[in-house]
C-alpha atoms as a PDB file:
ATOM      1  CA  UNK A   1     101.362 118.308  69.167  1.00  0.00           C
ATOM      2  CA  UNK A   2     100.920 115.315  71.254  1.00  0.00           C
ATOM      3  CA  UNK A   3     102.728 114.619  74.182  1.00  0.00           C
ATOM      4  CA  UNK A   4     105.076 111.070  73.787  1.00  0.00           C
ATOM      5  CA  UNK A   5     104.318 108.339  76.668  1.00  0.00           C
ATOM      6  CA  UNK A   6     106.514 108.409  79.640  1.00  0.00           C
ATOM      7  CA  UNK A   7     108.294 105.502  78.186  1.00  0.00           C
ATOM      8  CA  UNK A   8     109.492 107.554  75.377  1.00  0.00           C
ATOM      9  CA  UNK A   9     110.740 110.823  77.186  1.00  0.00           C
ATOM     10  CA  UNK A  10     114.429 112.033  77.323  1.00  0.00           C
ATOM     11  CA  UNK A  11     116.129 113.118  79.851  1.00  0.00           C
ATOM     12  CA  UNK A  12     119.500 112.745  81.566  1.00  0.00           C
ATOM     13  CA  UNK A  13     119.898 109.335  83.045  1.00  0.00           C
ATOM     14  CA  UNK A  14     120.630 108.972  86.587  1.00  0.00           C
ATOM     15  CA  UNK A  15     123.681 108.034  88.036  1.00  0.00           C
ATOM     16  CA  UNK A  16     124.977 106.001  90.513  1.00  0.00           C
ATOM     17  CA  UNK A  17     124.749 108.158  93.517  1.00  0.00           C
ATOM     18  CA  UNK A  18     120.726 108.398  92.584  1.00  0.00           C
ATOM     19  CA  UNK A  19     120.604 105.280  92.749  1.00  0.00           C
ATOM     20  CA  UNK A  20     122.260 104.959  96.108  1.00  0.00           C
ATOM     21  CA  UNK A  21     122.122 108.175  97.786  1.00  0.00           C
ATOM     22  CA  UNK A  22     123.553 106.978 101.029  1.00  0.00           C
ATOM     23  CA  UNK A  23     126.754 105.410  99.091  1.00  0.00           C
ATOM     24  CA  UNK A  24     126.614 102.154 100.677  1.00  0.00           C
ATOM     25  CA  UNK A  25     123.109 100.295 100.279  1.00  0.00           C
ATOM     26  CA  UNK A  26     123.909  96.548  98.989  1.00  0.00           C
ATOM     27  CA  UNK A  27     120.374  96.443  97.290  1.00  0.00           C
ATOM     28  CA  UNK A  28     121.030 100.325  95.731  1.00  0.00           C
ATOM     29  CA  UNK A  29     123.999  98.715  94.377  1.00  0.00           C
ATOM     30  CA  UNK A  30     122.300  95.704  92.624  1.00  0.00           C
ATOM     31  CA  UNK A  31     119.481  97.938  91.271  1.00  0.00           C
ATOM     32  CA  UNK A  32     122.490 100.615  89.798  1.00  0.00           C
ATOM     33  CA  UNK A  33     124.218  96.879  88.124  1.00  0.00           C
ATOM     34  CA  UNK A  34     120.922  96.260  86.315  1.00  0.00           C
ATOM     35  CA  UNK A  35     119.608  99.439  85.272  1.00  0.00           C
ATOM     36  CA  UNK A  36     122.775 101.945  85.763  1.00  0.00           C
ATOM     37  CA  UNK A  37     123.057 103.924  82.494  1.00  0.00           C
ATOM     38  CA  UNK A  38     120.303 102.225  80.688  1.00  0.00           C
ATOM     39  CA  UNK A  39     117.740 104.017  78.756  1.00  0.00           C
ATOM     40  CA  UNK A  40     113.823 103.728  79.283  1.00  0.00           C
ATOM     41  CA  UNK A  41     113.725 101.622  76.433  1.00  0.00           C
ATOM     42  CA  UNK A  42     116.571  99.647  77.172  1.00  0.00           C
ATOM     43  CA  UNK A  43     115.247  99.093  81.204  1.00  0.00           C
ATOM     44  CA  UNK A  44     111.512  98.142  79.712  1.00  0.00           C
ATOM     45  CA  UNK A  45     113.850  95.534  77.653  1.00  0.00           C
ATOM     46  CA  UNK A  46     115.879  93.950  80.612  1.00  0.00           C
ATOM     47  CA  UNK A  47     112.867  93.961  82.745  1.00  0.00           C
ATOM     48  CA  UNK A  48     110.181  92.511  80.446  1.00  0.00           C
ATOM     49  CA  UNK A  49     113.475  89.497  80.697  1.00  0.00           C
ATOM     50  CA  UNK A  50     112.755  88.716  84.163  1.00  0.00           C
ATOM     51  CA  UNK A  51     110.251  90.807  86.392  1.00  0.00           C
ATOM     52  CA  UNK A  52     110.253  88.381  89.294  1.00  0.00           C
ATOM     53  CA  UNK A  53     114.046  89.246  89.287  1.00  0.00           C
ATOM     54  CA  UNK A  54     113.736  92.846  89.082  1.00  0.00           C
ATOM     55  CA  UNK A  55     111.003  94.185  90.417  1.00  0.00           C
ATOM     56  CA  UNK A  56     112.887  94.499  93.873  1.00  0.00           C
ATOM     57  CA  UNK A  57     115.286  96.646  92.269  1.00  0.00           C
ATOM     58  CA  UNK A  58     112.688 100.024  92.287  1.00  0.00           C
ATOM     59  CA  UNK A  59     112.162  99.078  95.870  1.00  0.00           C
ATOM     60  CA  UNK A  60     116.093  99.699  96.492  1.00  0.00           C
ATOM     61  CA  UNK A  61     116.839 102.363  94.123  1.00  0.00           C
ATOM     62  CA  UNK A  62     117.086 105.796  95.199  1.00  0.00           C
ATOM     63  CA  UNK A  63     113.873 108.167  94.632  1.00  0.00           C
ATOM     64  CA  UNK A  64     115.908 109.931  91.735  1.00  0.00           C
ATOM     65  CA  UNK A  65     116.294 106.847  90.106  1.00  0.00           C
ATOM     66  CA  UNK A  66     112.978 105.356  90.858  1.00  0.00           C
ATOM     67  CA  UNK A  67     111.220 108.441  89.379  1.00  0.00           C
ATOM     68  CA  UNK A  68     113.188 107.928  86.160  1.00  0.00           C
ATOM     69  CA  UNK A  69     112.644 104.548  85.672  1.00  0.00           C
ATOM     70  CA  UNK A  70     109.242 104.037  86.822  1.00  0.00           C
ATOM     71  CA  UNK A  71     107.803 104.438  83.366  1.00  0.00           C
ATOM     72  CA  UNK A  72     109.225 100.818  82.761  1.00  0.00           C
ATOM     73  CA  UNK A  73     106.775  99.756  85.674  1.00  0.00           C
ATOM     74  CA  UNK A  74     103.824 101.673  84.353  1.00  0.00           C
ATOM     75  CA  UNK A  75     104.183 100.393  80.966  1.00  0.00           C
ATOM     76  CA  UNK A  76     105.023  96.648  82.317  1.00  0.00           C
ATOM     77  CA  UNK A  77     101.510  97.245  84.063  1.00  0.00           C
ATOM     78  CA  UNK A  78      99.567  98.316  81.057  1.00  0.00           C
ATOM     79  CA  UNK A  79     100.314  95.846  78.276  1.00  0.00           C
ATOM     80  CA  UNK A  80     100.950  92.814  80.981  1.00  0.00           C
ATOM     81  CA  UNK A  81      98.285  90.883  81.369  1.00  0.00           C
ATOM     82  CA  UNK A  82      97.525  90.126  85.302  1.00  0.00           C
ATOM     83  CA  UNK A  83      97.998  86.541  85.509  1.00  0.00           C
ATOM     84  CA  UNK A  84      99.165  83.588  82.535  1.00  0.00           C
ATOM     85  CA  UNK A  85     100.300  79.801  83.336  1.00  0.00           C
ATOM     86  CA  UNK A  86     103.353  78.892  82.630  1.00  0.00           C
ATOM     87  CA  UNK A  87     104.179  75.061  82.419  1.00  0.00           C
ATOM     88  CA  UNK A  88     100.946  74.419  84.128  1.00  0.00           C
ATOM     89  CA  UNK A  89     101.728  76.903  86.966  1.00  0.00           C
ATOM     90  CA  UNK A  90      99.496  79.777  87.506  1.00  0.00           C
ATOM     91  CA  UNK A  91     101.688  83.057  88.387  1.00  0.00           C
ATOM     92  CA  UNK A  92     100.493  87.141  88.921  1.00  0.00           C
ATOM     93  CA  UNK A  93     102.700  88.622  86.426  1.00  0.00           C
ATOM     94  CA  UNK A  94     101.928  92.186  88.854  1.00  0.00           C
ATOM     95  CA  UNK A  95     102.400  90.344  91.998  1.00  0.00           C
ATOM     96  CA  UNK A  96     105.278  92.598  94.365  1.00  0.00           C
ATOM     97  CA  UNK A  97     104.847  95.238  91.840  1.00  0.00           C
ATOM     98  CA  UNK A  98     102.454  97.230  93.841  1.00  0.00           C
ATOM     99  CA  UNK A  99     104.995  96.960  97.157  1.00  0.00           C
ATOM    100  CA  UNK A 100     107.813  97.808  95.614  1.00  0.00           C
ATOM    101  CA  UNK A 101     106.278 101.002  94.353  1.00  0.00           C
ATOM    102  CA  UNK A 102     104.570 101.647  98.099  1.00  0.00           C
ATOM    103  CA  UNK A 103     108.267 101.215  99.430  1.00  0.00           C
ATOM    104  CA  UNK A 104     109.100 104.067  97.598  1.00  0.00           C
ATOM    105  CA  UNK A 105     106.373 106.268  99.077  1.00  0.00           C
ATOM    106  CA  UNK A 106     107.307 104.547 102.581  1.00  0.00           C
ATOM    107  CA  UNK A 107     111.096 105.665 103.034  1.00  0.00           C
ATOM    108  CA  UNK A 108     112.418 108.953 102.859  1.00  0.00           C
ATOM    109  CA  UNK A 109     111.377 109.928  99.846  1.00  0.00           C
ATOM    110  CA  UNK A 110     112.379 112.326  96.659  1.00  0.00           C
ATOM    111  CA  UNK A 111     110.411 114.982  95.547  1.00  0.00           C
ATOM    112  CA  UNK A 112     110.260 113.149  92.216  1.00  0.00           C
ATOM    113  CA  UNK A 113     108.995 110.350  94.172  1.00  0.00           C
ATOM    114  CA  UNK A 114     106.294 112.163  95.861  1.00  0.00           C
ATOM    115  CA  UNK A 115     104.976 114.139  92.291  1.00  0.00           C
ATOM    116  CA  UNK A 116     104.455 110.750  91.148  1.00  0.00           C
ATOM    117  CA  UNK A 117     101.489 109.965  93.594  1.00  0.00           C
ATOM    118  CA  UNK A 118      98.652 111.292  90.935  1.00  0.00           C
ATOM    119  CA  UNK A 119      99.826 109.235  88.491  1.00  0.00           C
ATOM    120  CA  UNK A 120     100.155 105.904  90.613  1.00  0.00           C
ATOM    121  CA  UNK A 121      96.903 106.851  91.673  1.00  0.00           C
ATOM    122  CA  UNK A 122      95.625 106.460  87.880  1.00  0.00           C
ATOM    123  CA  UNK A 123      97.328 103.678  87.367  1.00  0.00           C
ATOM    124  CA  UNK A 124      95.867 101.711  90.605  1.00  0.00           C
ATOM    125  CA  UNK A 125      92.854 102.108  88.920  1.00  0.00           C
ATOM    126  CA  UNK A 126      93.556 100.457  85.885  1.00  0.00           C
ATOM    127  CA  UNK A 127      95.489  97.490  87.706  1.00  0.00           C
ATOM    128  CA  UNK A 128      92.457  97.035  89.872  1.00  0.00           C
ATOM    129  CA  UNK A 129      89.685  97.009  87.090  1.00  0.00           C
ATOM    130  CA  UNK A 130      91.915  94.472  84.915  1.00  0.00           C
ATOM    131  CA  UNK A 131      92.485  92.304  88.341  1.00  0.00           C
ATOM    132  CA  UNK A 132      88.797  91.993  88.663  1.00  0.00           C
ATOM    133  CA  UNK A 133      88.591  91.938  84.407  1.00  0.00           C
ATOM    134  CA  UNK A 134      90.918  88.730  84.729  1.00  0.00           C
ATOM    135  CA  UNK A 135      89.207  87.226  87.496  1.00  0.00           C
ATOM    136  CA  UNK A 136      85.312  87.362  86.188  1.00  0.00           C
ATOM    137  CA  UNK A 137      86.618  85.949  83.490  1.00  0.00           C
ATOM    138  CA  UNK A 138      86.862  82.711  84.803  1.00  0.00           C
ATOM    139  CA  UNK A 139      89.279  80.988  83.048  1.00  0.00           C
ATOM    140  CA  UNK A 140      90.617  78.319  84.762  1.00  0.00           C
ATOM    141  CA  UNK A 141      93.801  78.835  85.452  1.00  0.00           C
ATOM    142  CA  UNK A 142      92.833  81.960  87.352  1.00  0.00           C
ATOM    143  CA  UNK A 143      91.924  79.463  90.164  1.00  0.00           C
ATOM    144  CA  UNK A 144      93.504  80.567  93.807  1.00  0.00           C
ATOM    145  CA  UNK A 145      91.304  82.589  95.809  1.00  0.00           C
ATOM    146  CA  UNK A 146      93.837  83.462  98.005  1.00  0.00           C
ATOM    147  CA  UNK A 147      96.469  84.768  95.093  1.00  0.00           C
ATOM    148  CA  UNK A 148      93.639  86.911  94.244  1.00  0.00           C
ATOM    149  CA  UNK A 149      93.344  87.944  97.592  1.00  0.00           C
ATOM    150  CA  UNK A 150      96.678  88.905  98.078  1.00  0.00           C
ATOM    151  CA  UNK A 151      97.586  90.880  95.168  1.00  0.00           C
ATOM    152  CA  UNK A 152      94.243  92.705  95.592  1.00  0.00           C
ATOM    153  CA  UNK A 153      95.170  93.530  98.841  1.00  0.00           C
ATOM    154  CA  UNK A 154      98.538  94.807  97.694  1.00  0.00           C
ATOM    155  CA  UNK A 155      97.144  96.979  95.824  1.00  0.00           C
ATOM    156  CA  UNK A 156      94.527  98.441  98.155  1.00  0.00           C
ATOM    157  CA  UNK A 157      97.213  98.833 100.370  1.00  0.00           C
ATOM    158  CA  UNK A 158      99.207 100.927  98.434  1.00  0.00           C
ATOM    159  CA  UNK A 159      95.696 102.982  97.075  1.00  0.00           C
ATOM    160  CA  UNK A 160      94.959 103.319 100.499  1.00  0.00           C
ATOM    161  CA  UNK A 161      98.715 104.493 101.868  1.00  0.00           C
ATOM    162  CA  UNK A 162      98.561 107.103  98.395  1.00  0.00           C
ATOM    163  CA  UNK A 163      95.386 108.426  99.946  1.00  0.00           C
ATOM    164  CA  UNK A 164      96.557 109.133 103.052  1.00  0.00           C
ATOM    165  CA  UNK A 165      99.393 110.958 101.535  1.00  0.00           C
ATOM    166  CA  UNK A 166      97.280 113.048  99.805  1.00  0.00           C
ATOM    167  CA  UNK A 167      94.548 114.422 102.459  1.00  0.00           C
ATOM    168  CA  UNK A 168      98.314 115.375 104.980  1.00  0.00           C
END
């Protein structure tokens, strides 16, 4: 029997005080409004609406929570391409992503949190190889050297922070 995607699993939702363990965190509070009681389906949904608007939200919700609902980041990632133009503006579709999951490592942090590190690991990979995929491919709207520059660097950064984490 095959295992289902993370995207797929069950599990109890988390509630509000996983989402703000400190009872009190303005940005917990936001993140709990927008994803508070939705499924993994229903978060991959609402995010895929907006991910420039959302993406902070897994930087402010608790570990519990992030843990839960990072499946709606990893599949974002992997069926996202990196960058598209929209009304003649380029954009990184994964730009911020790679932060807000390195905040998570960065504050006190949830077991759950922490047990993800292999994983994000793996995925780094994949984000990395279709960053430089994207950019040899030389379409033209893939034009700013220094957008390239930055969201590689994001995501060395957070590689490199994983890394770090691992060989403590």
């Amino acid at each position: 029997m095959t295992e289902k995607p993370p995207w797929e699993k069950s599990g109890s939702l988390p509630g509000e005080r996983d989402f703000d363990p400190d009872q009190g965190d303005l940005d917990a509070q936001v993140a709990w409004k927008h994803f508070g009681g939705l499924s993994l389906a229903d978060a991959y949904r609402k995010f895929q609406e907006d991910p420039e608007r959302y993406a902070e939200d897994f930087m402010y919700m608790g570990g519990t929570a992030f843990a839960y609902y990072f499946p709606v980041l990893e599949r974002y990632l992997l069926v996202t391409p990196v960058w598209r133009e929209e009304e003649g503006v380029e954009w990184c579709q994964i730009l911020g992503l790679g932060a807000a999951i390195q905040f998570q490592f960065t504050k006190e942090r949830q077991p759950e949190v922490d047990e993800l590190a292999p994983h994000v690991l793996q995925l780094i990979s994949y984000v990395k190889e279709s960053i430089k995929v994207h950019v040899a491919s030389g379409h033209p709207y893939i034009s700013s050297p220094e957008t390239q520059r930055h969201v590689i660097e994001e995501w060395n950064a957070l590689e490199q922070y994983l890394q770090q984490l691992g060989e403590r």
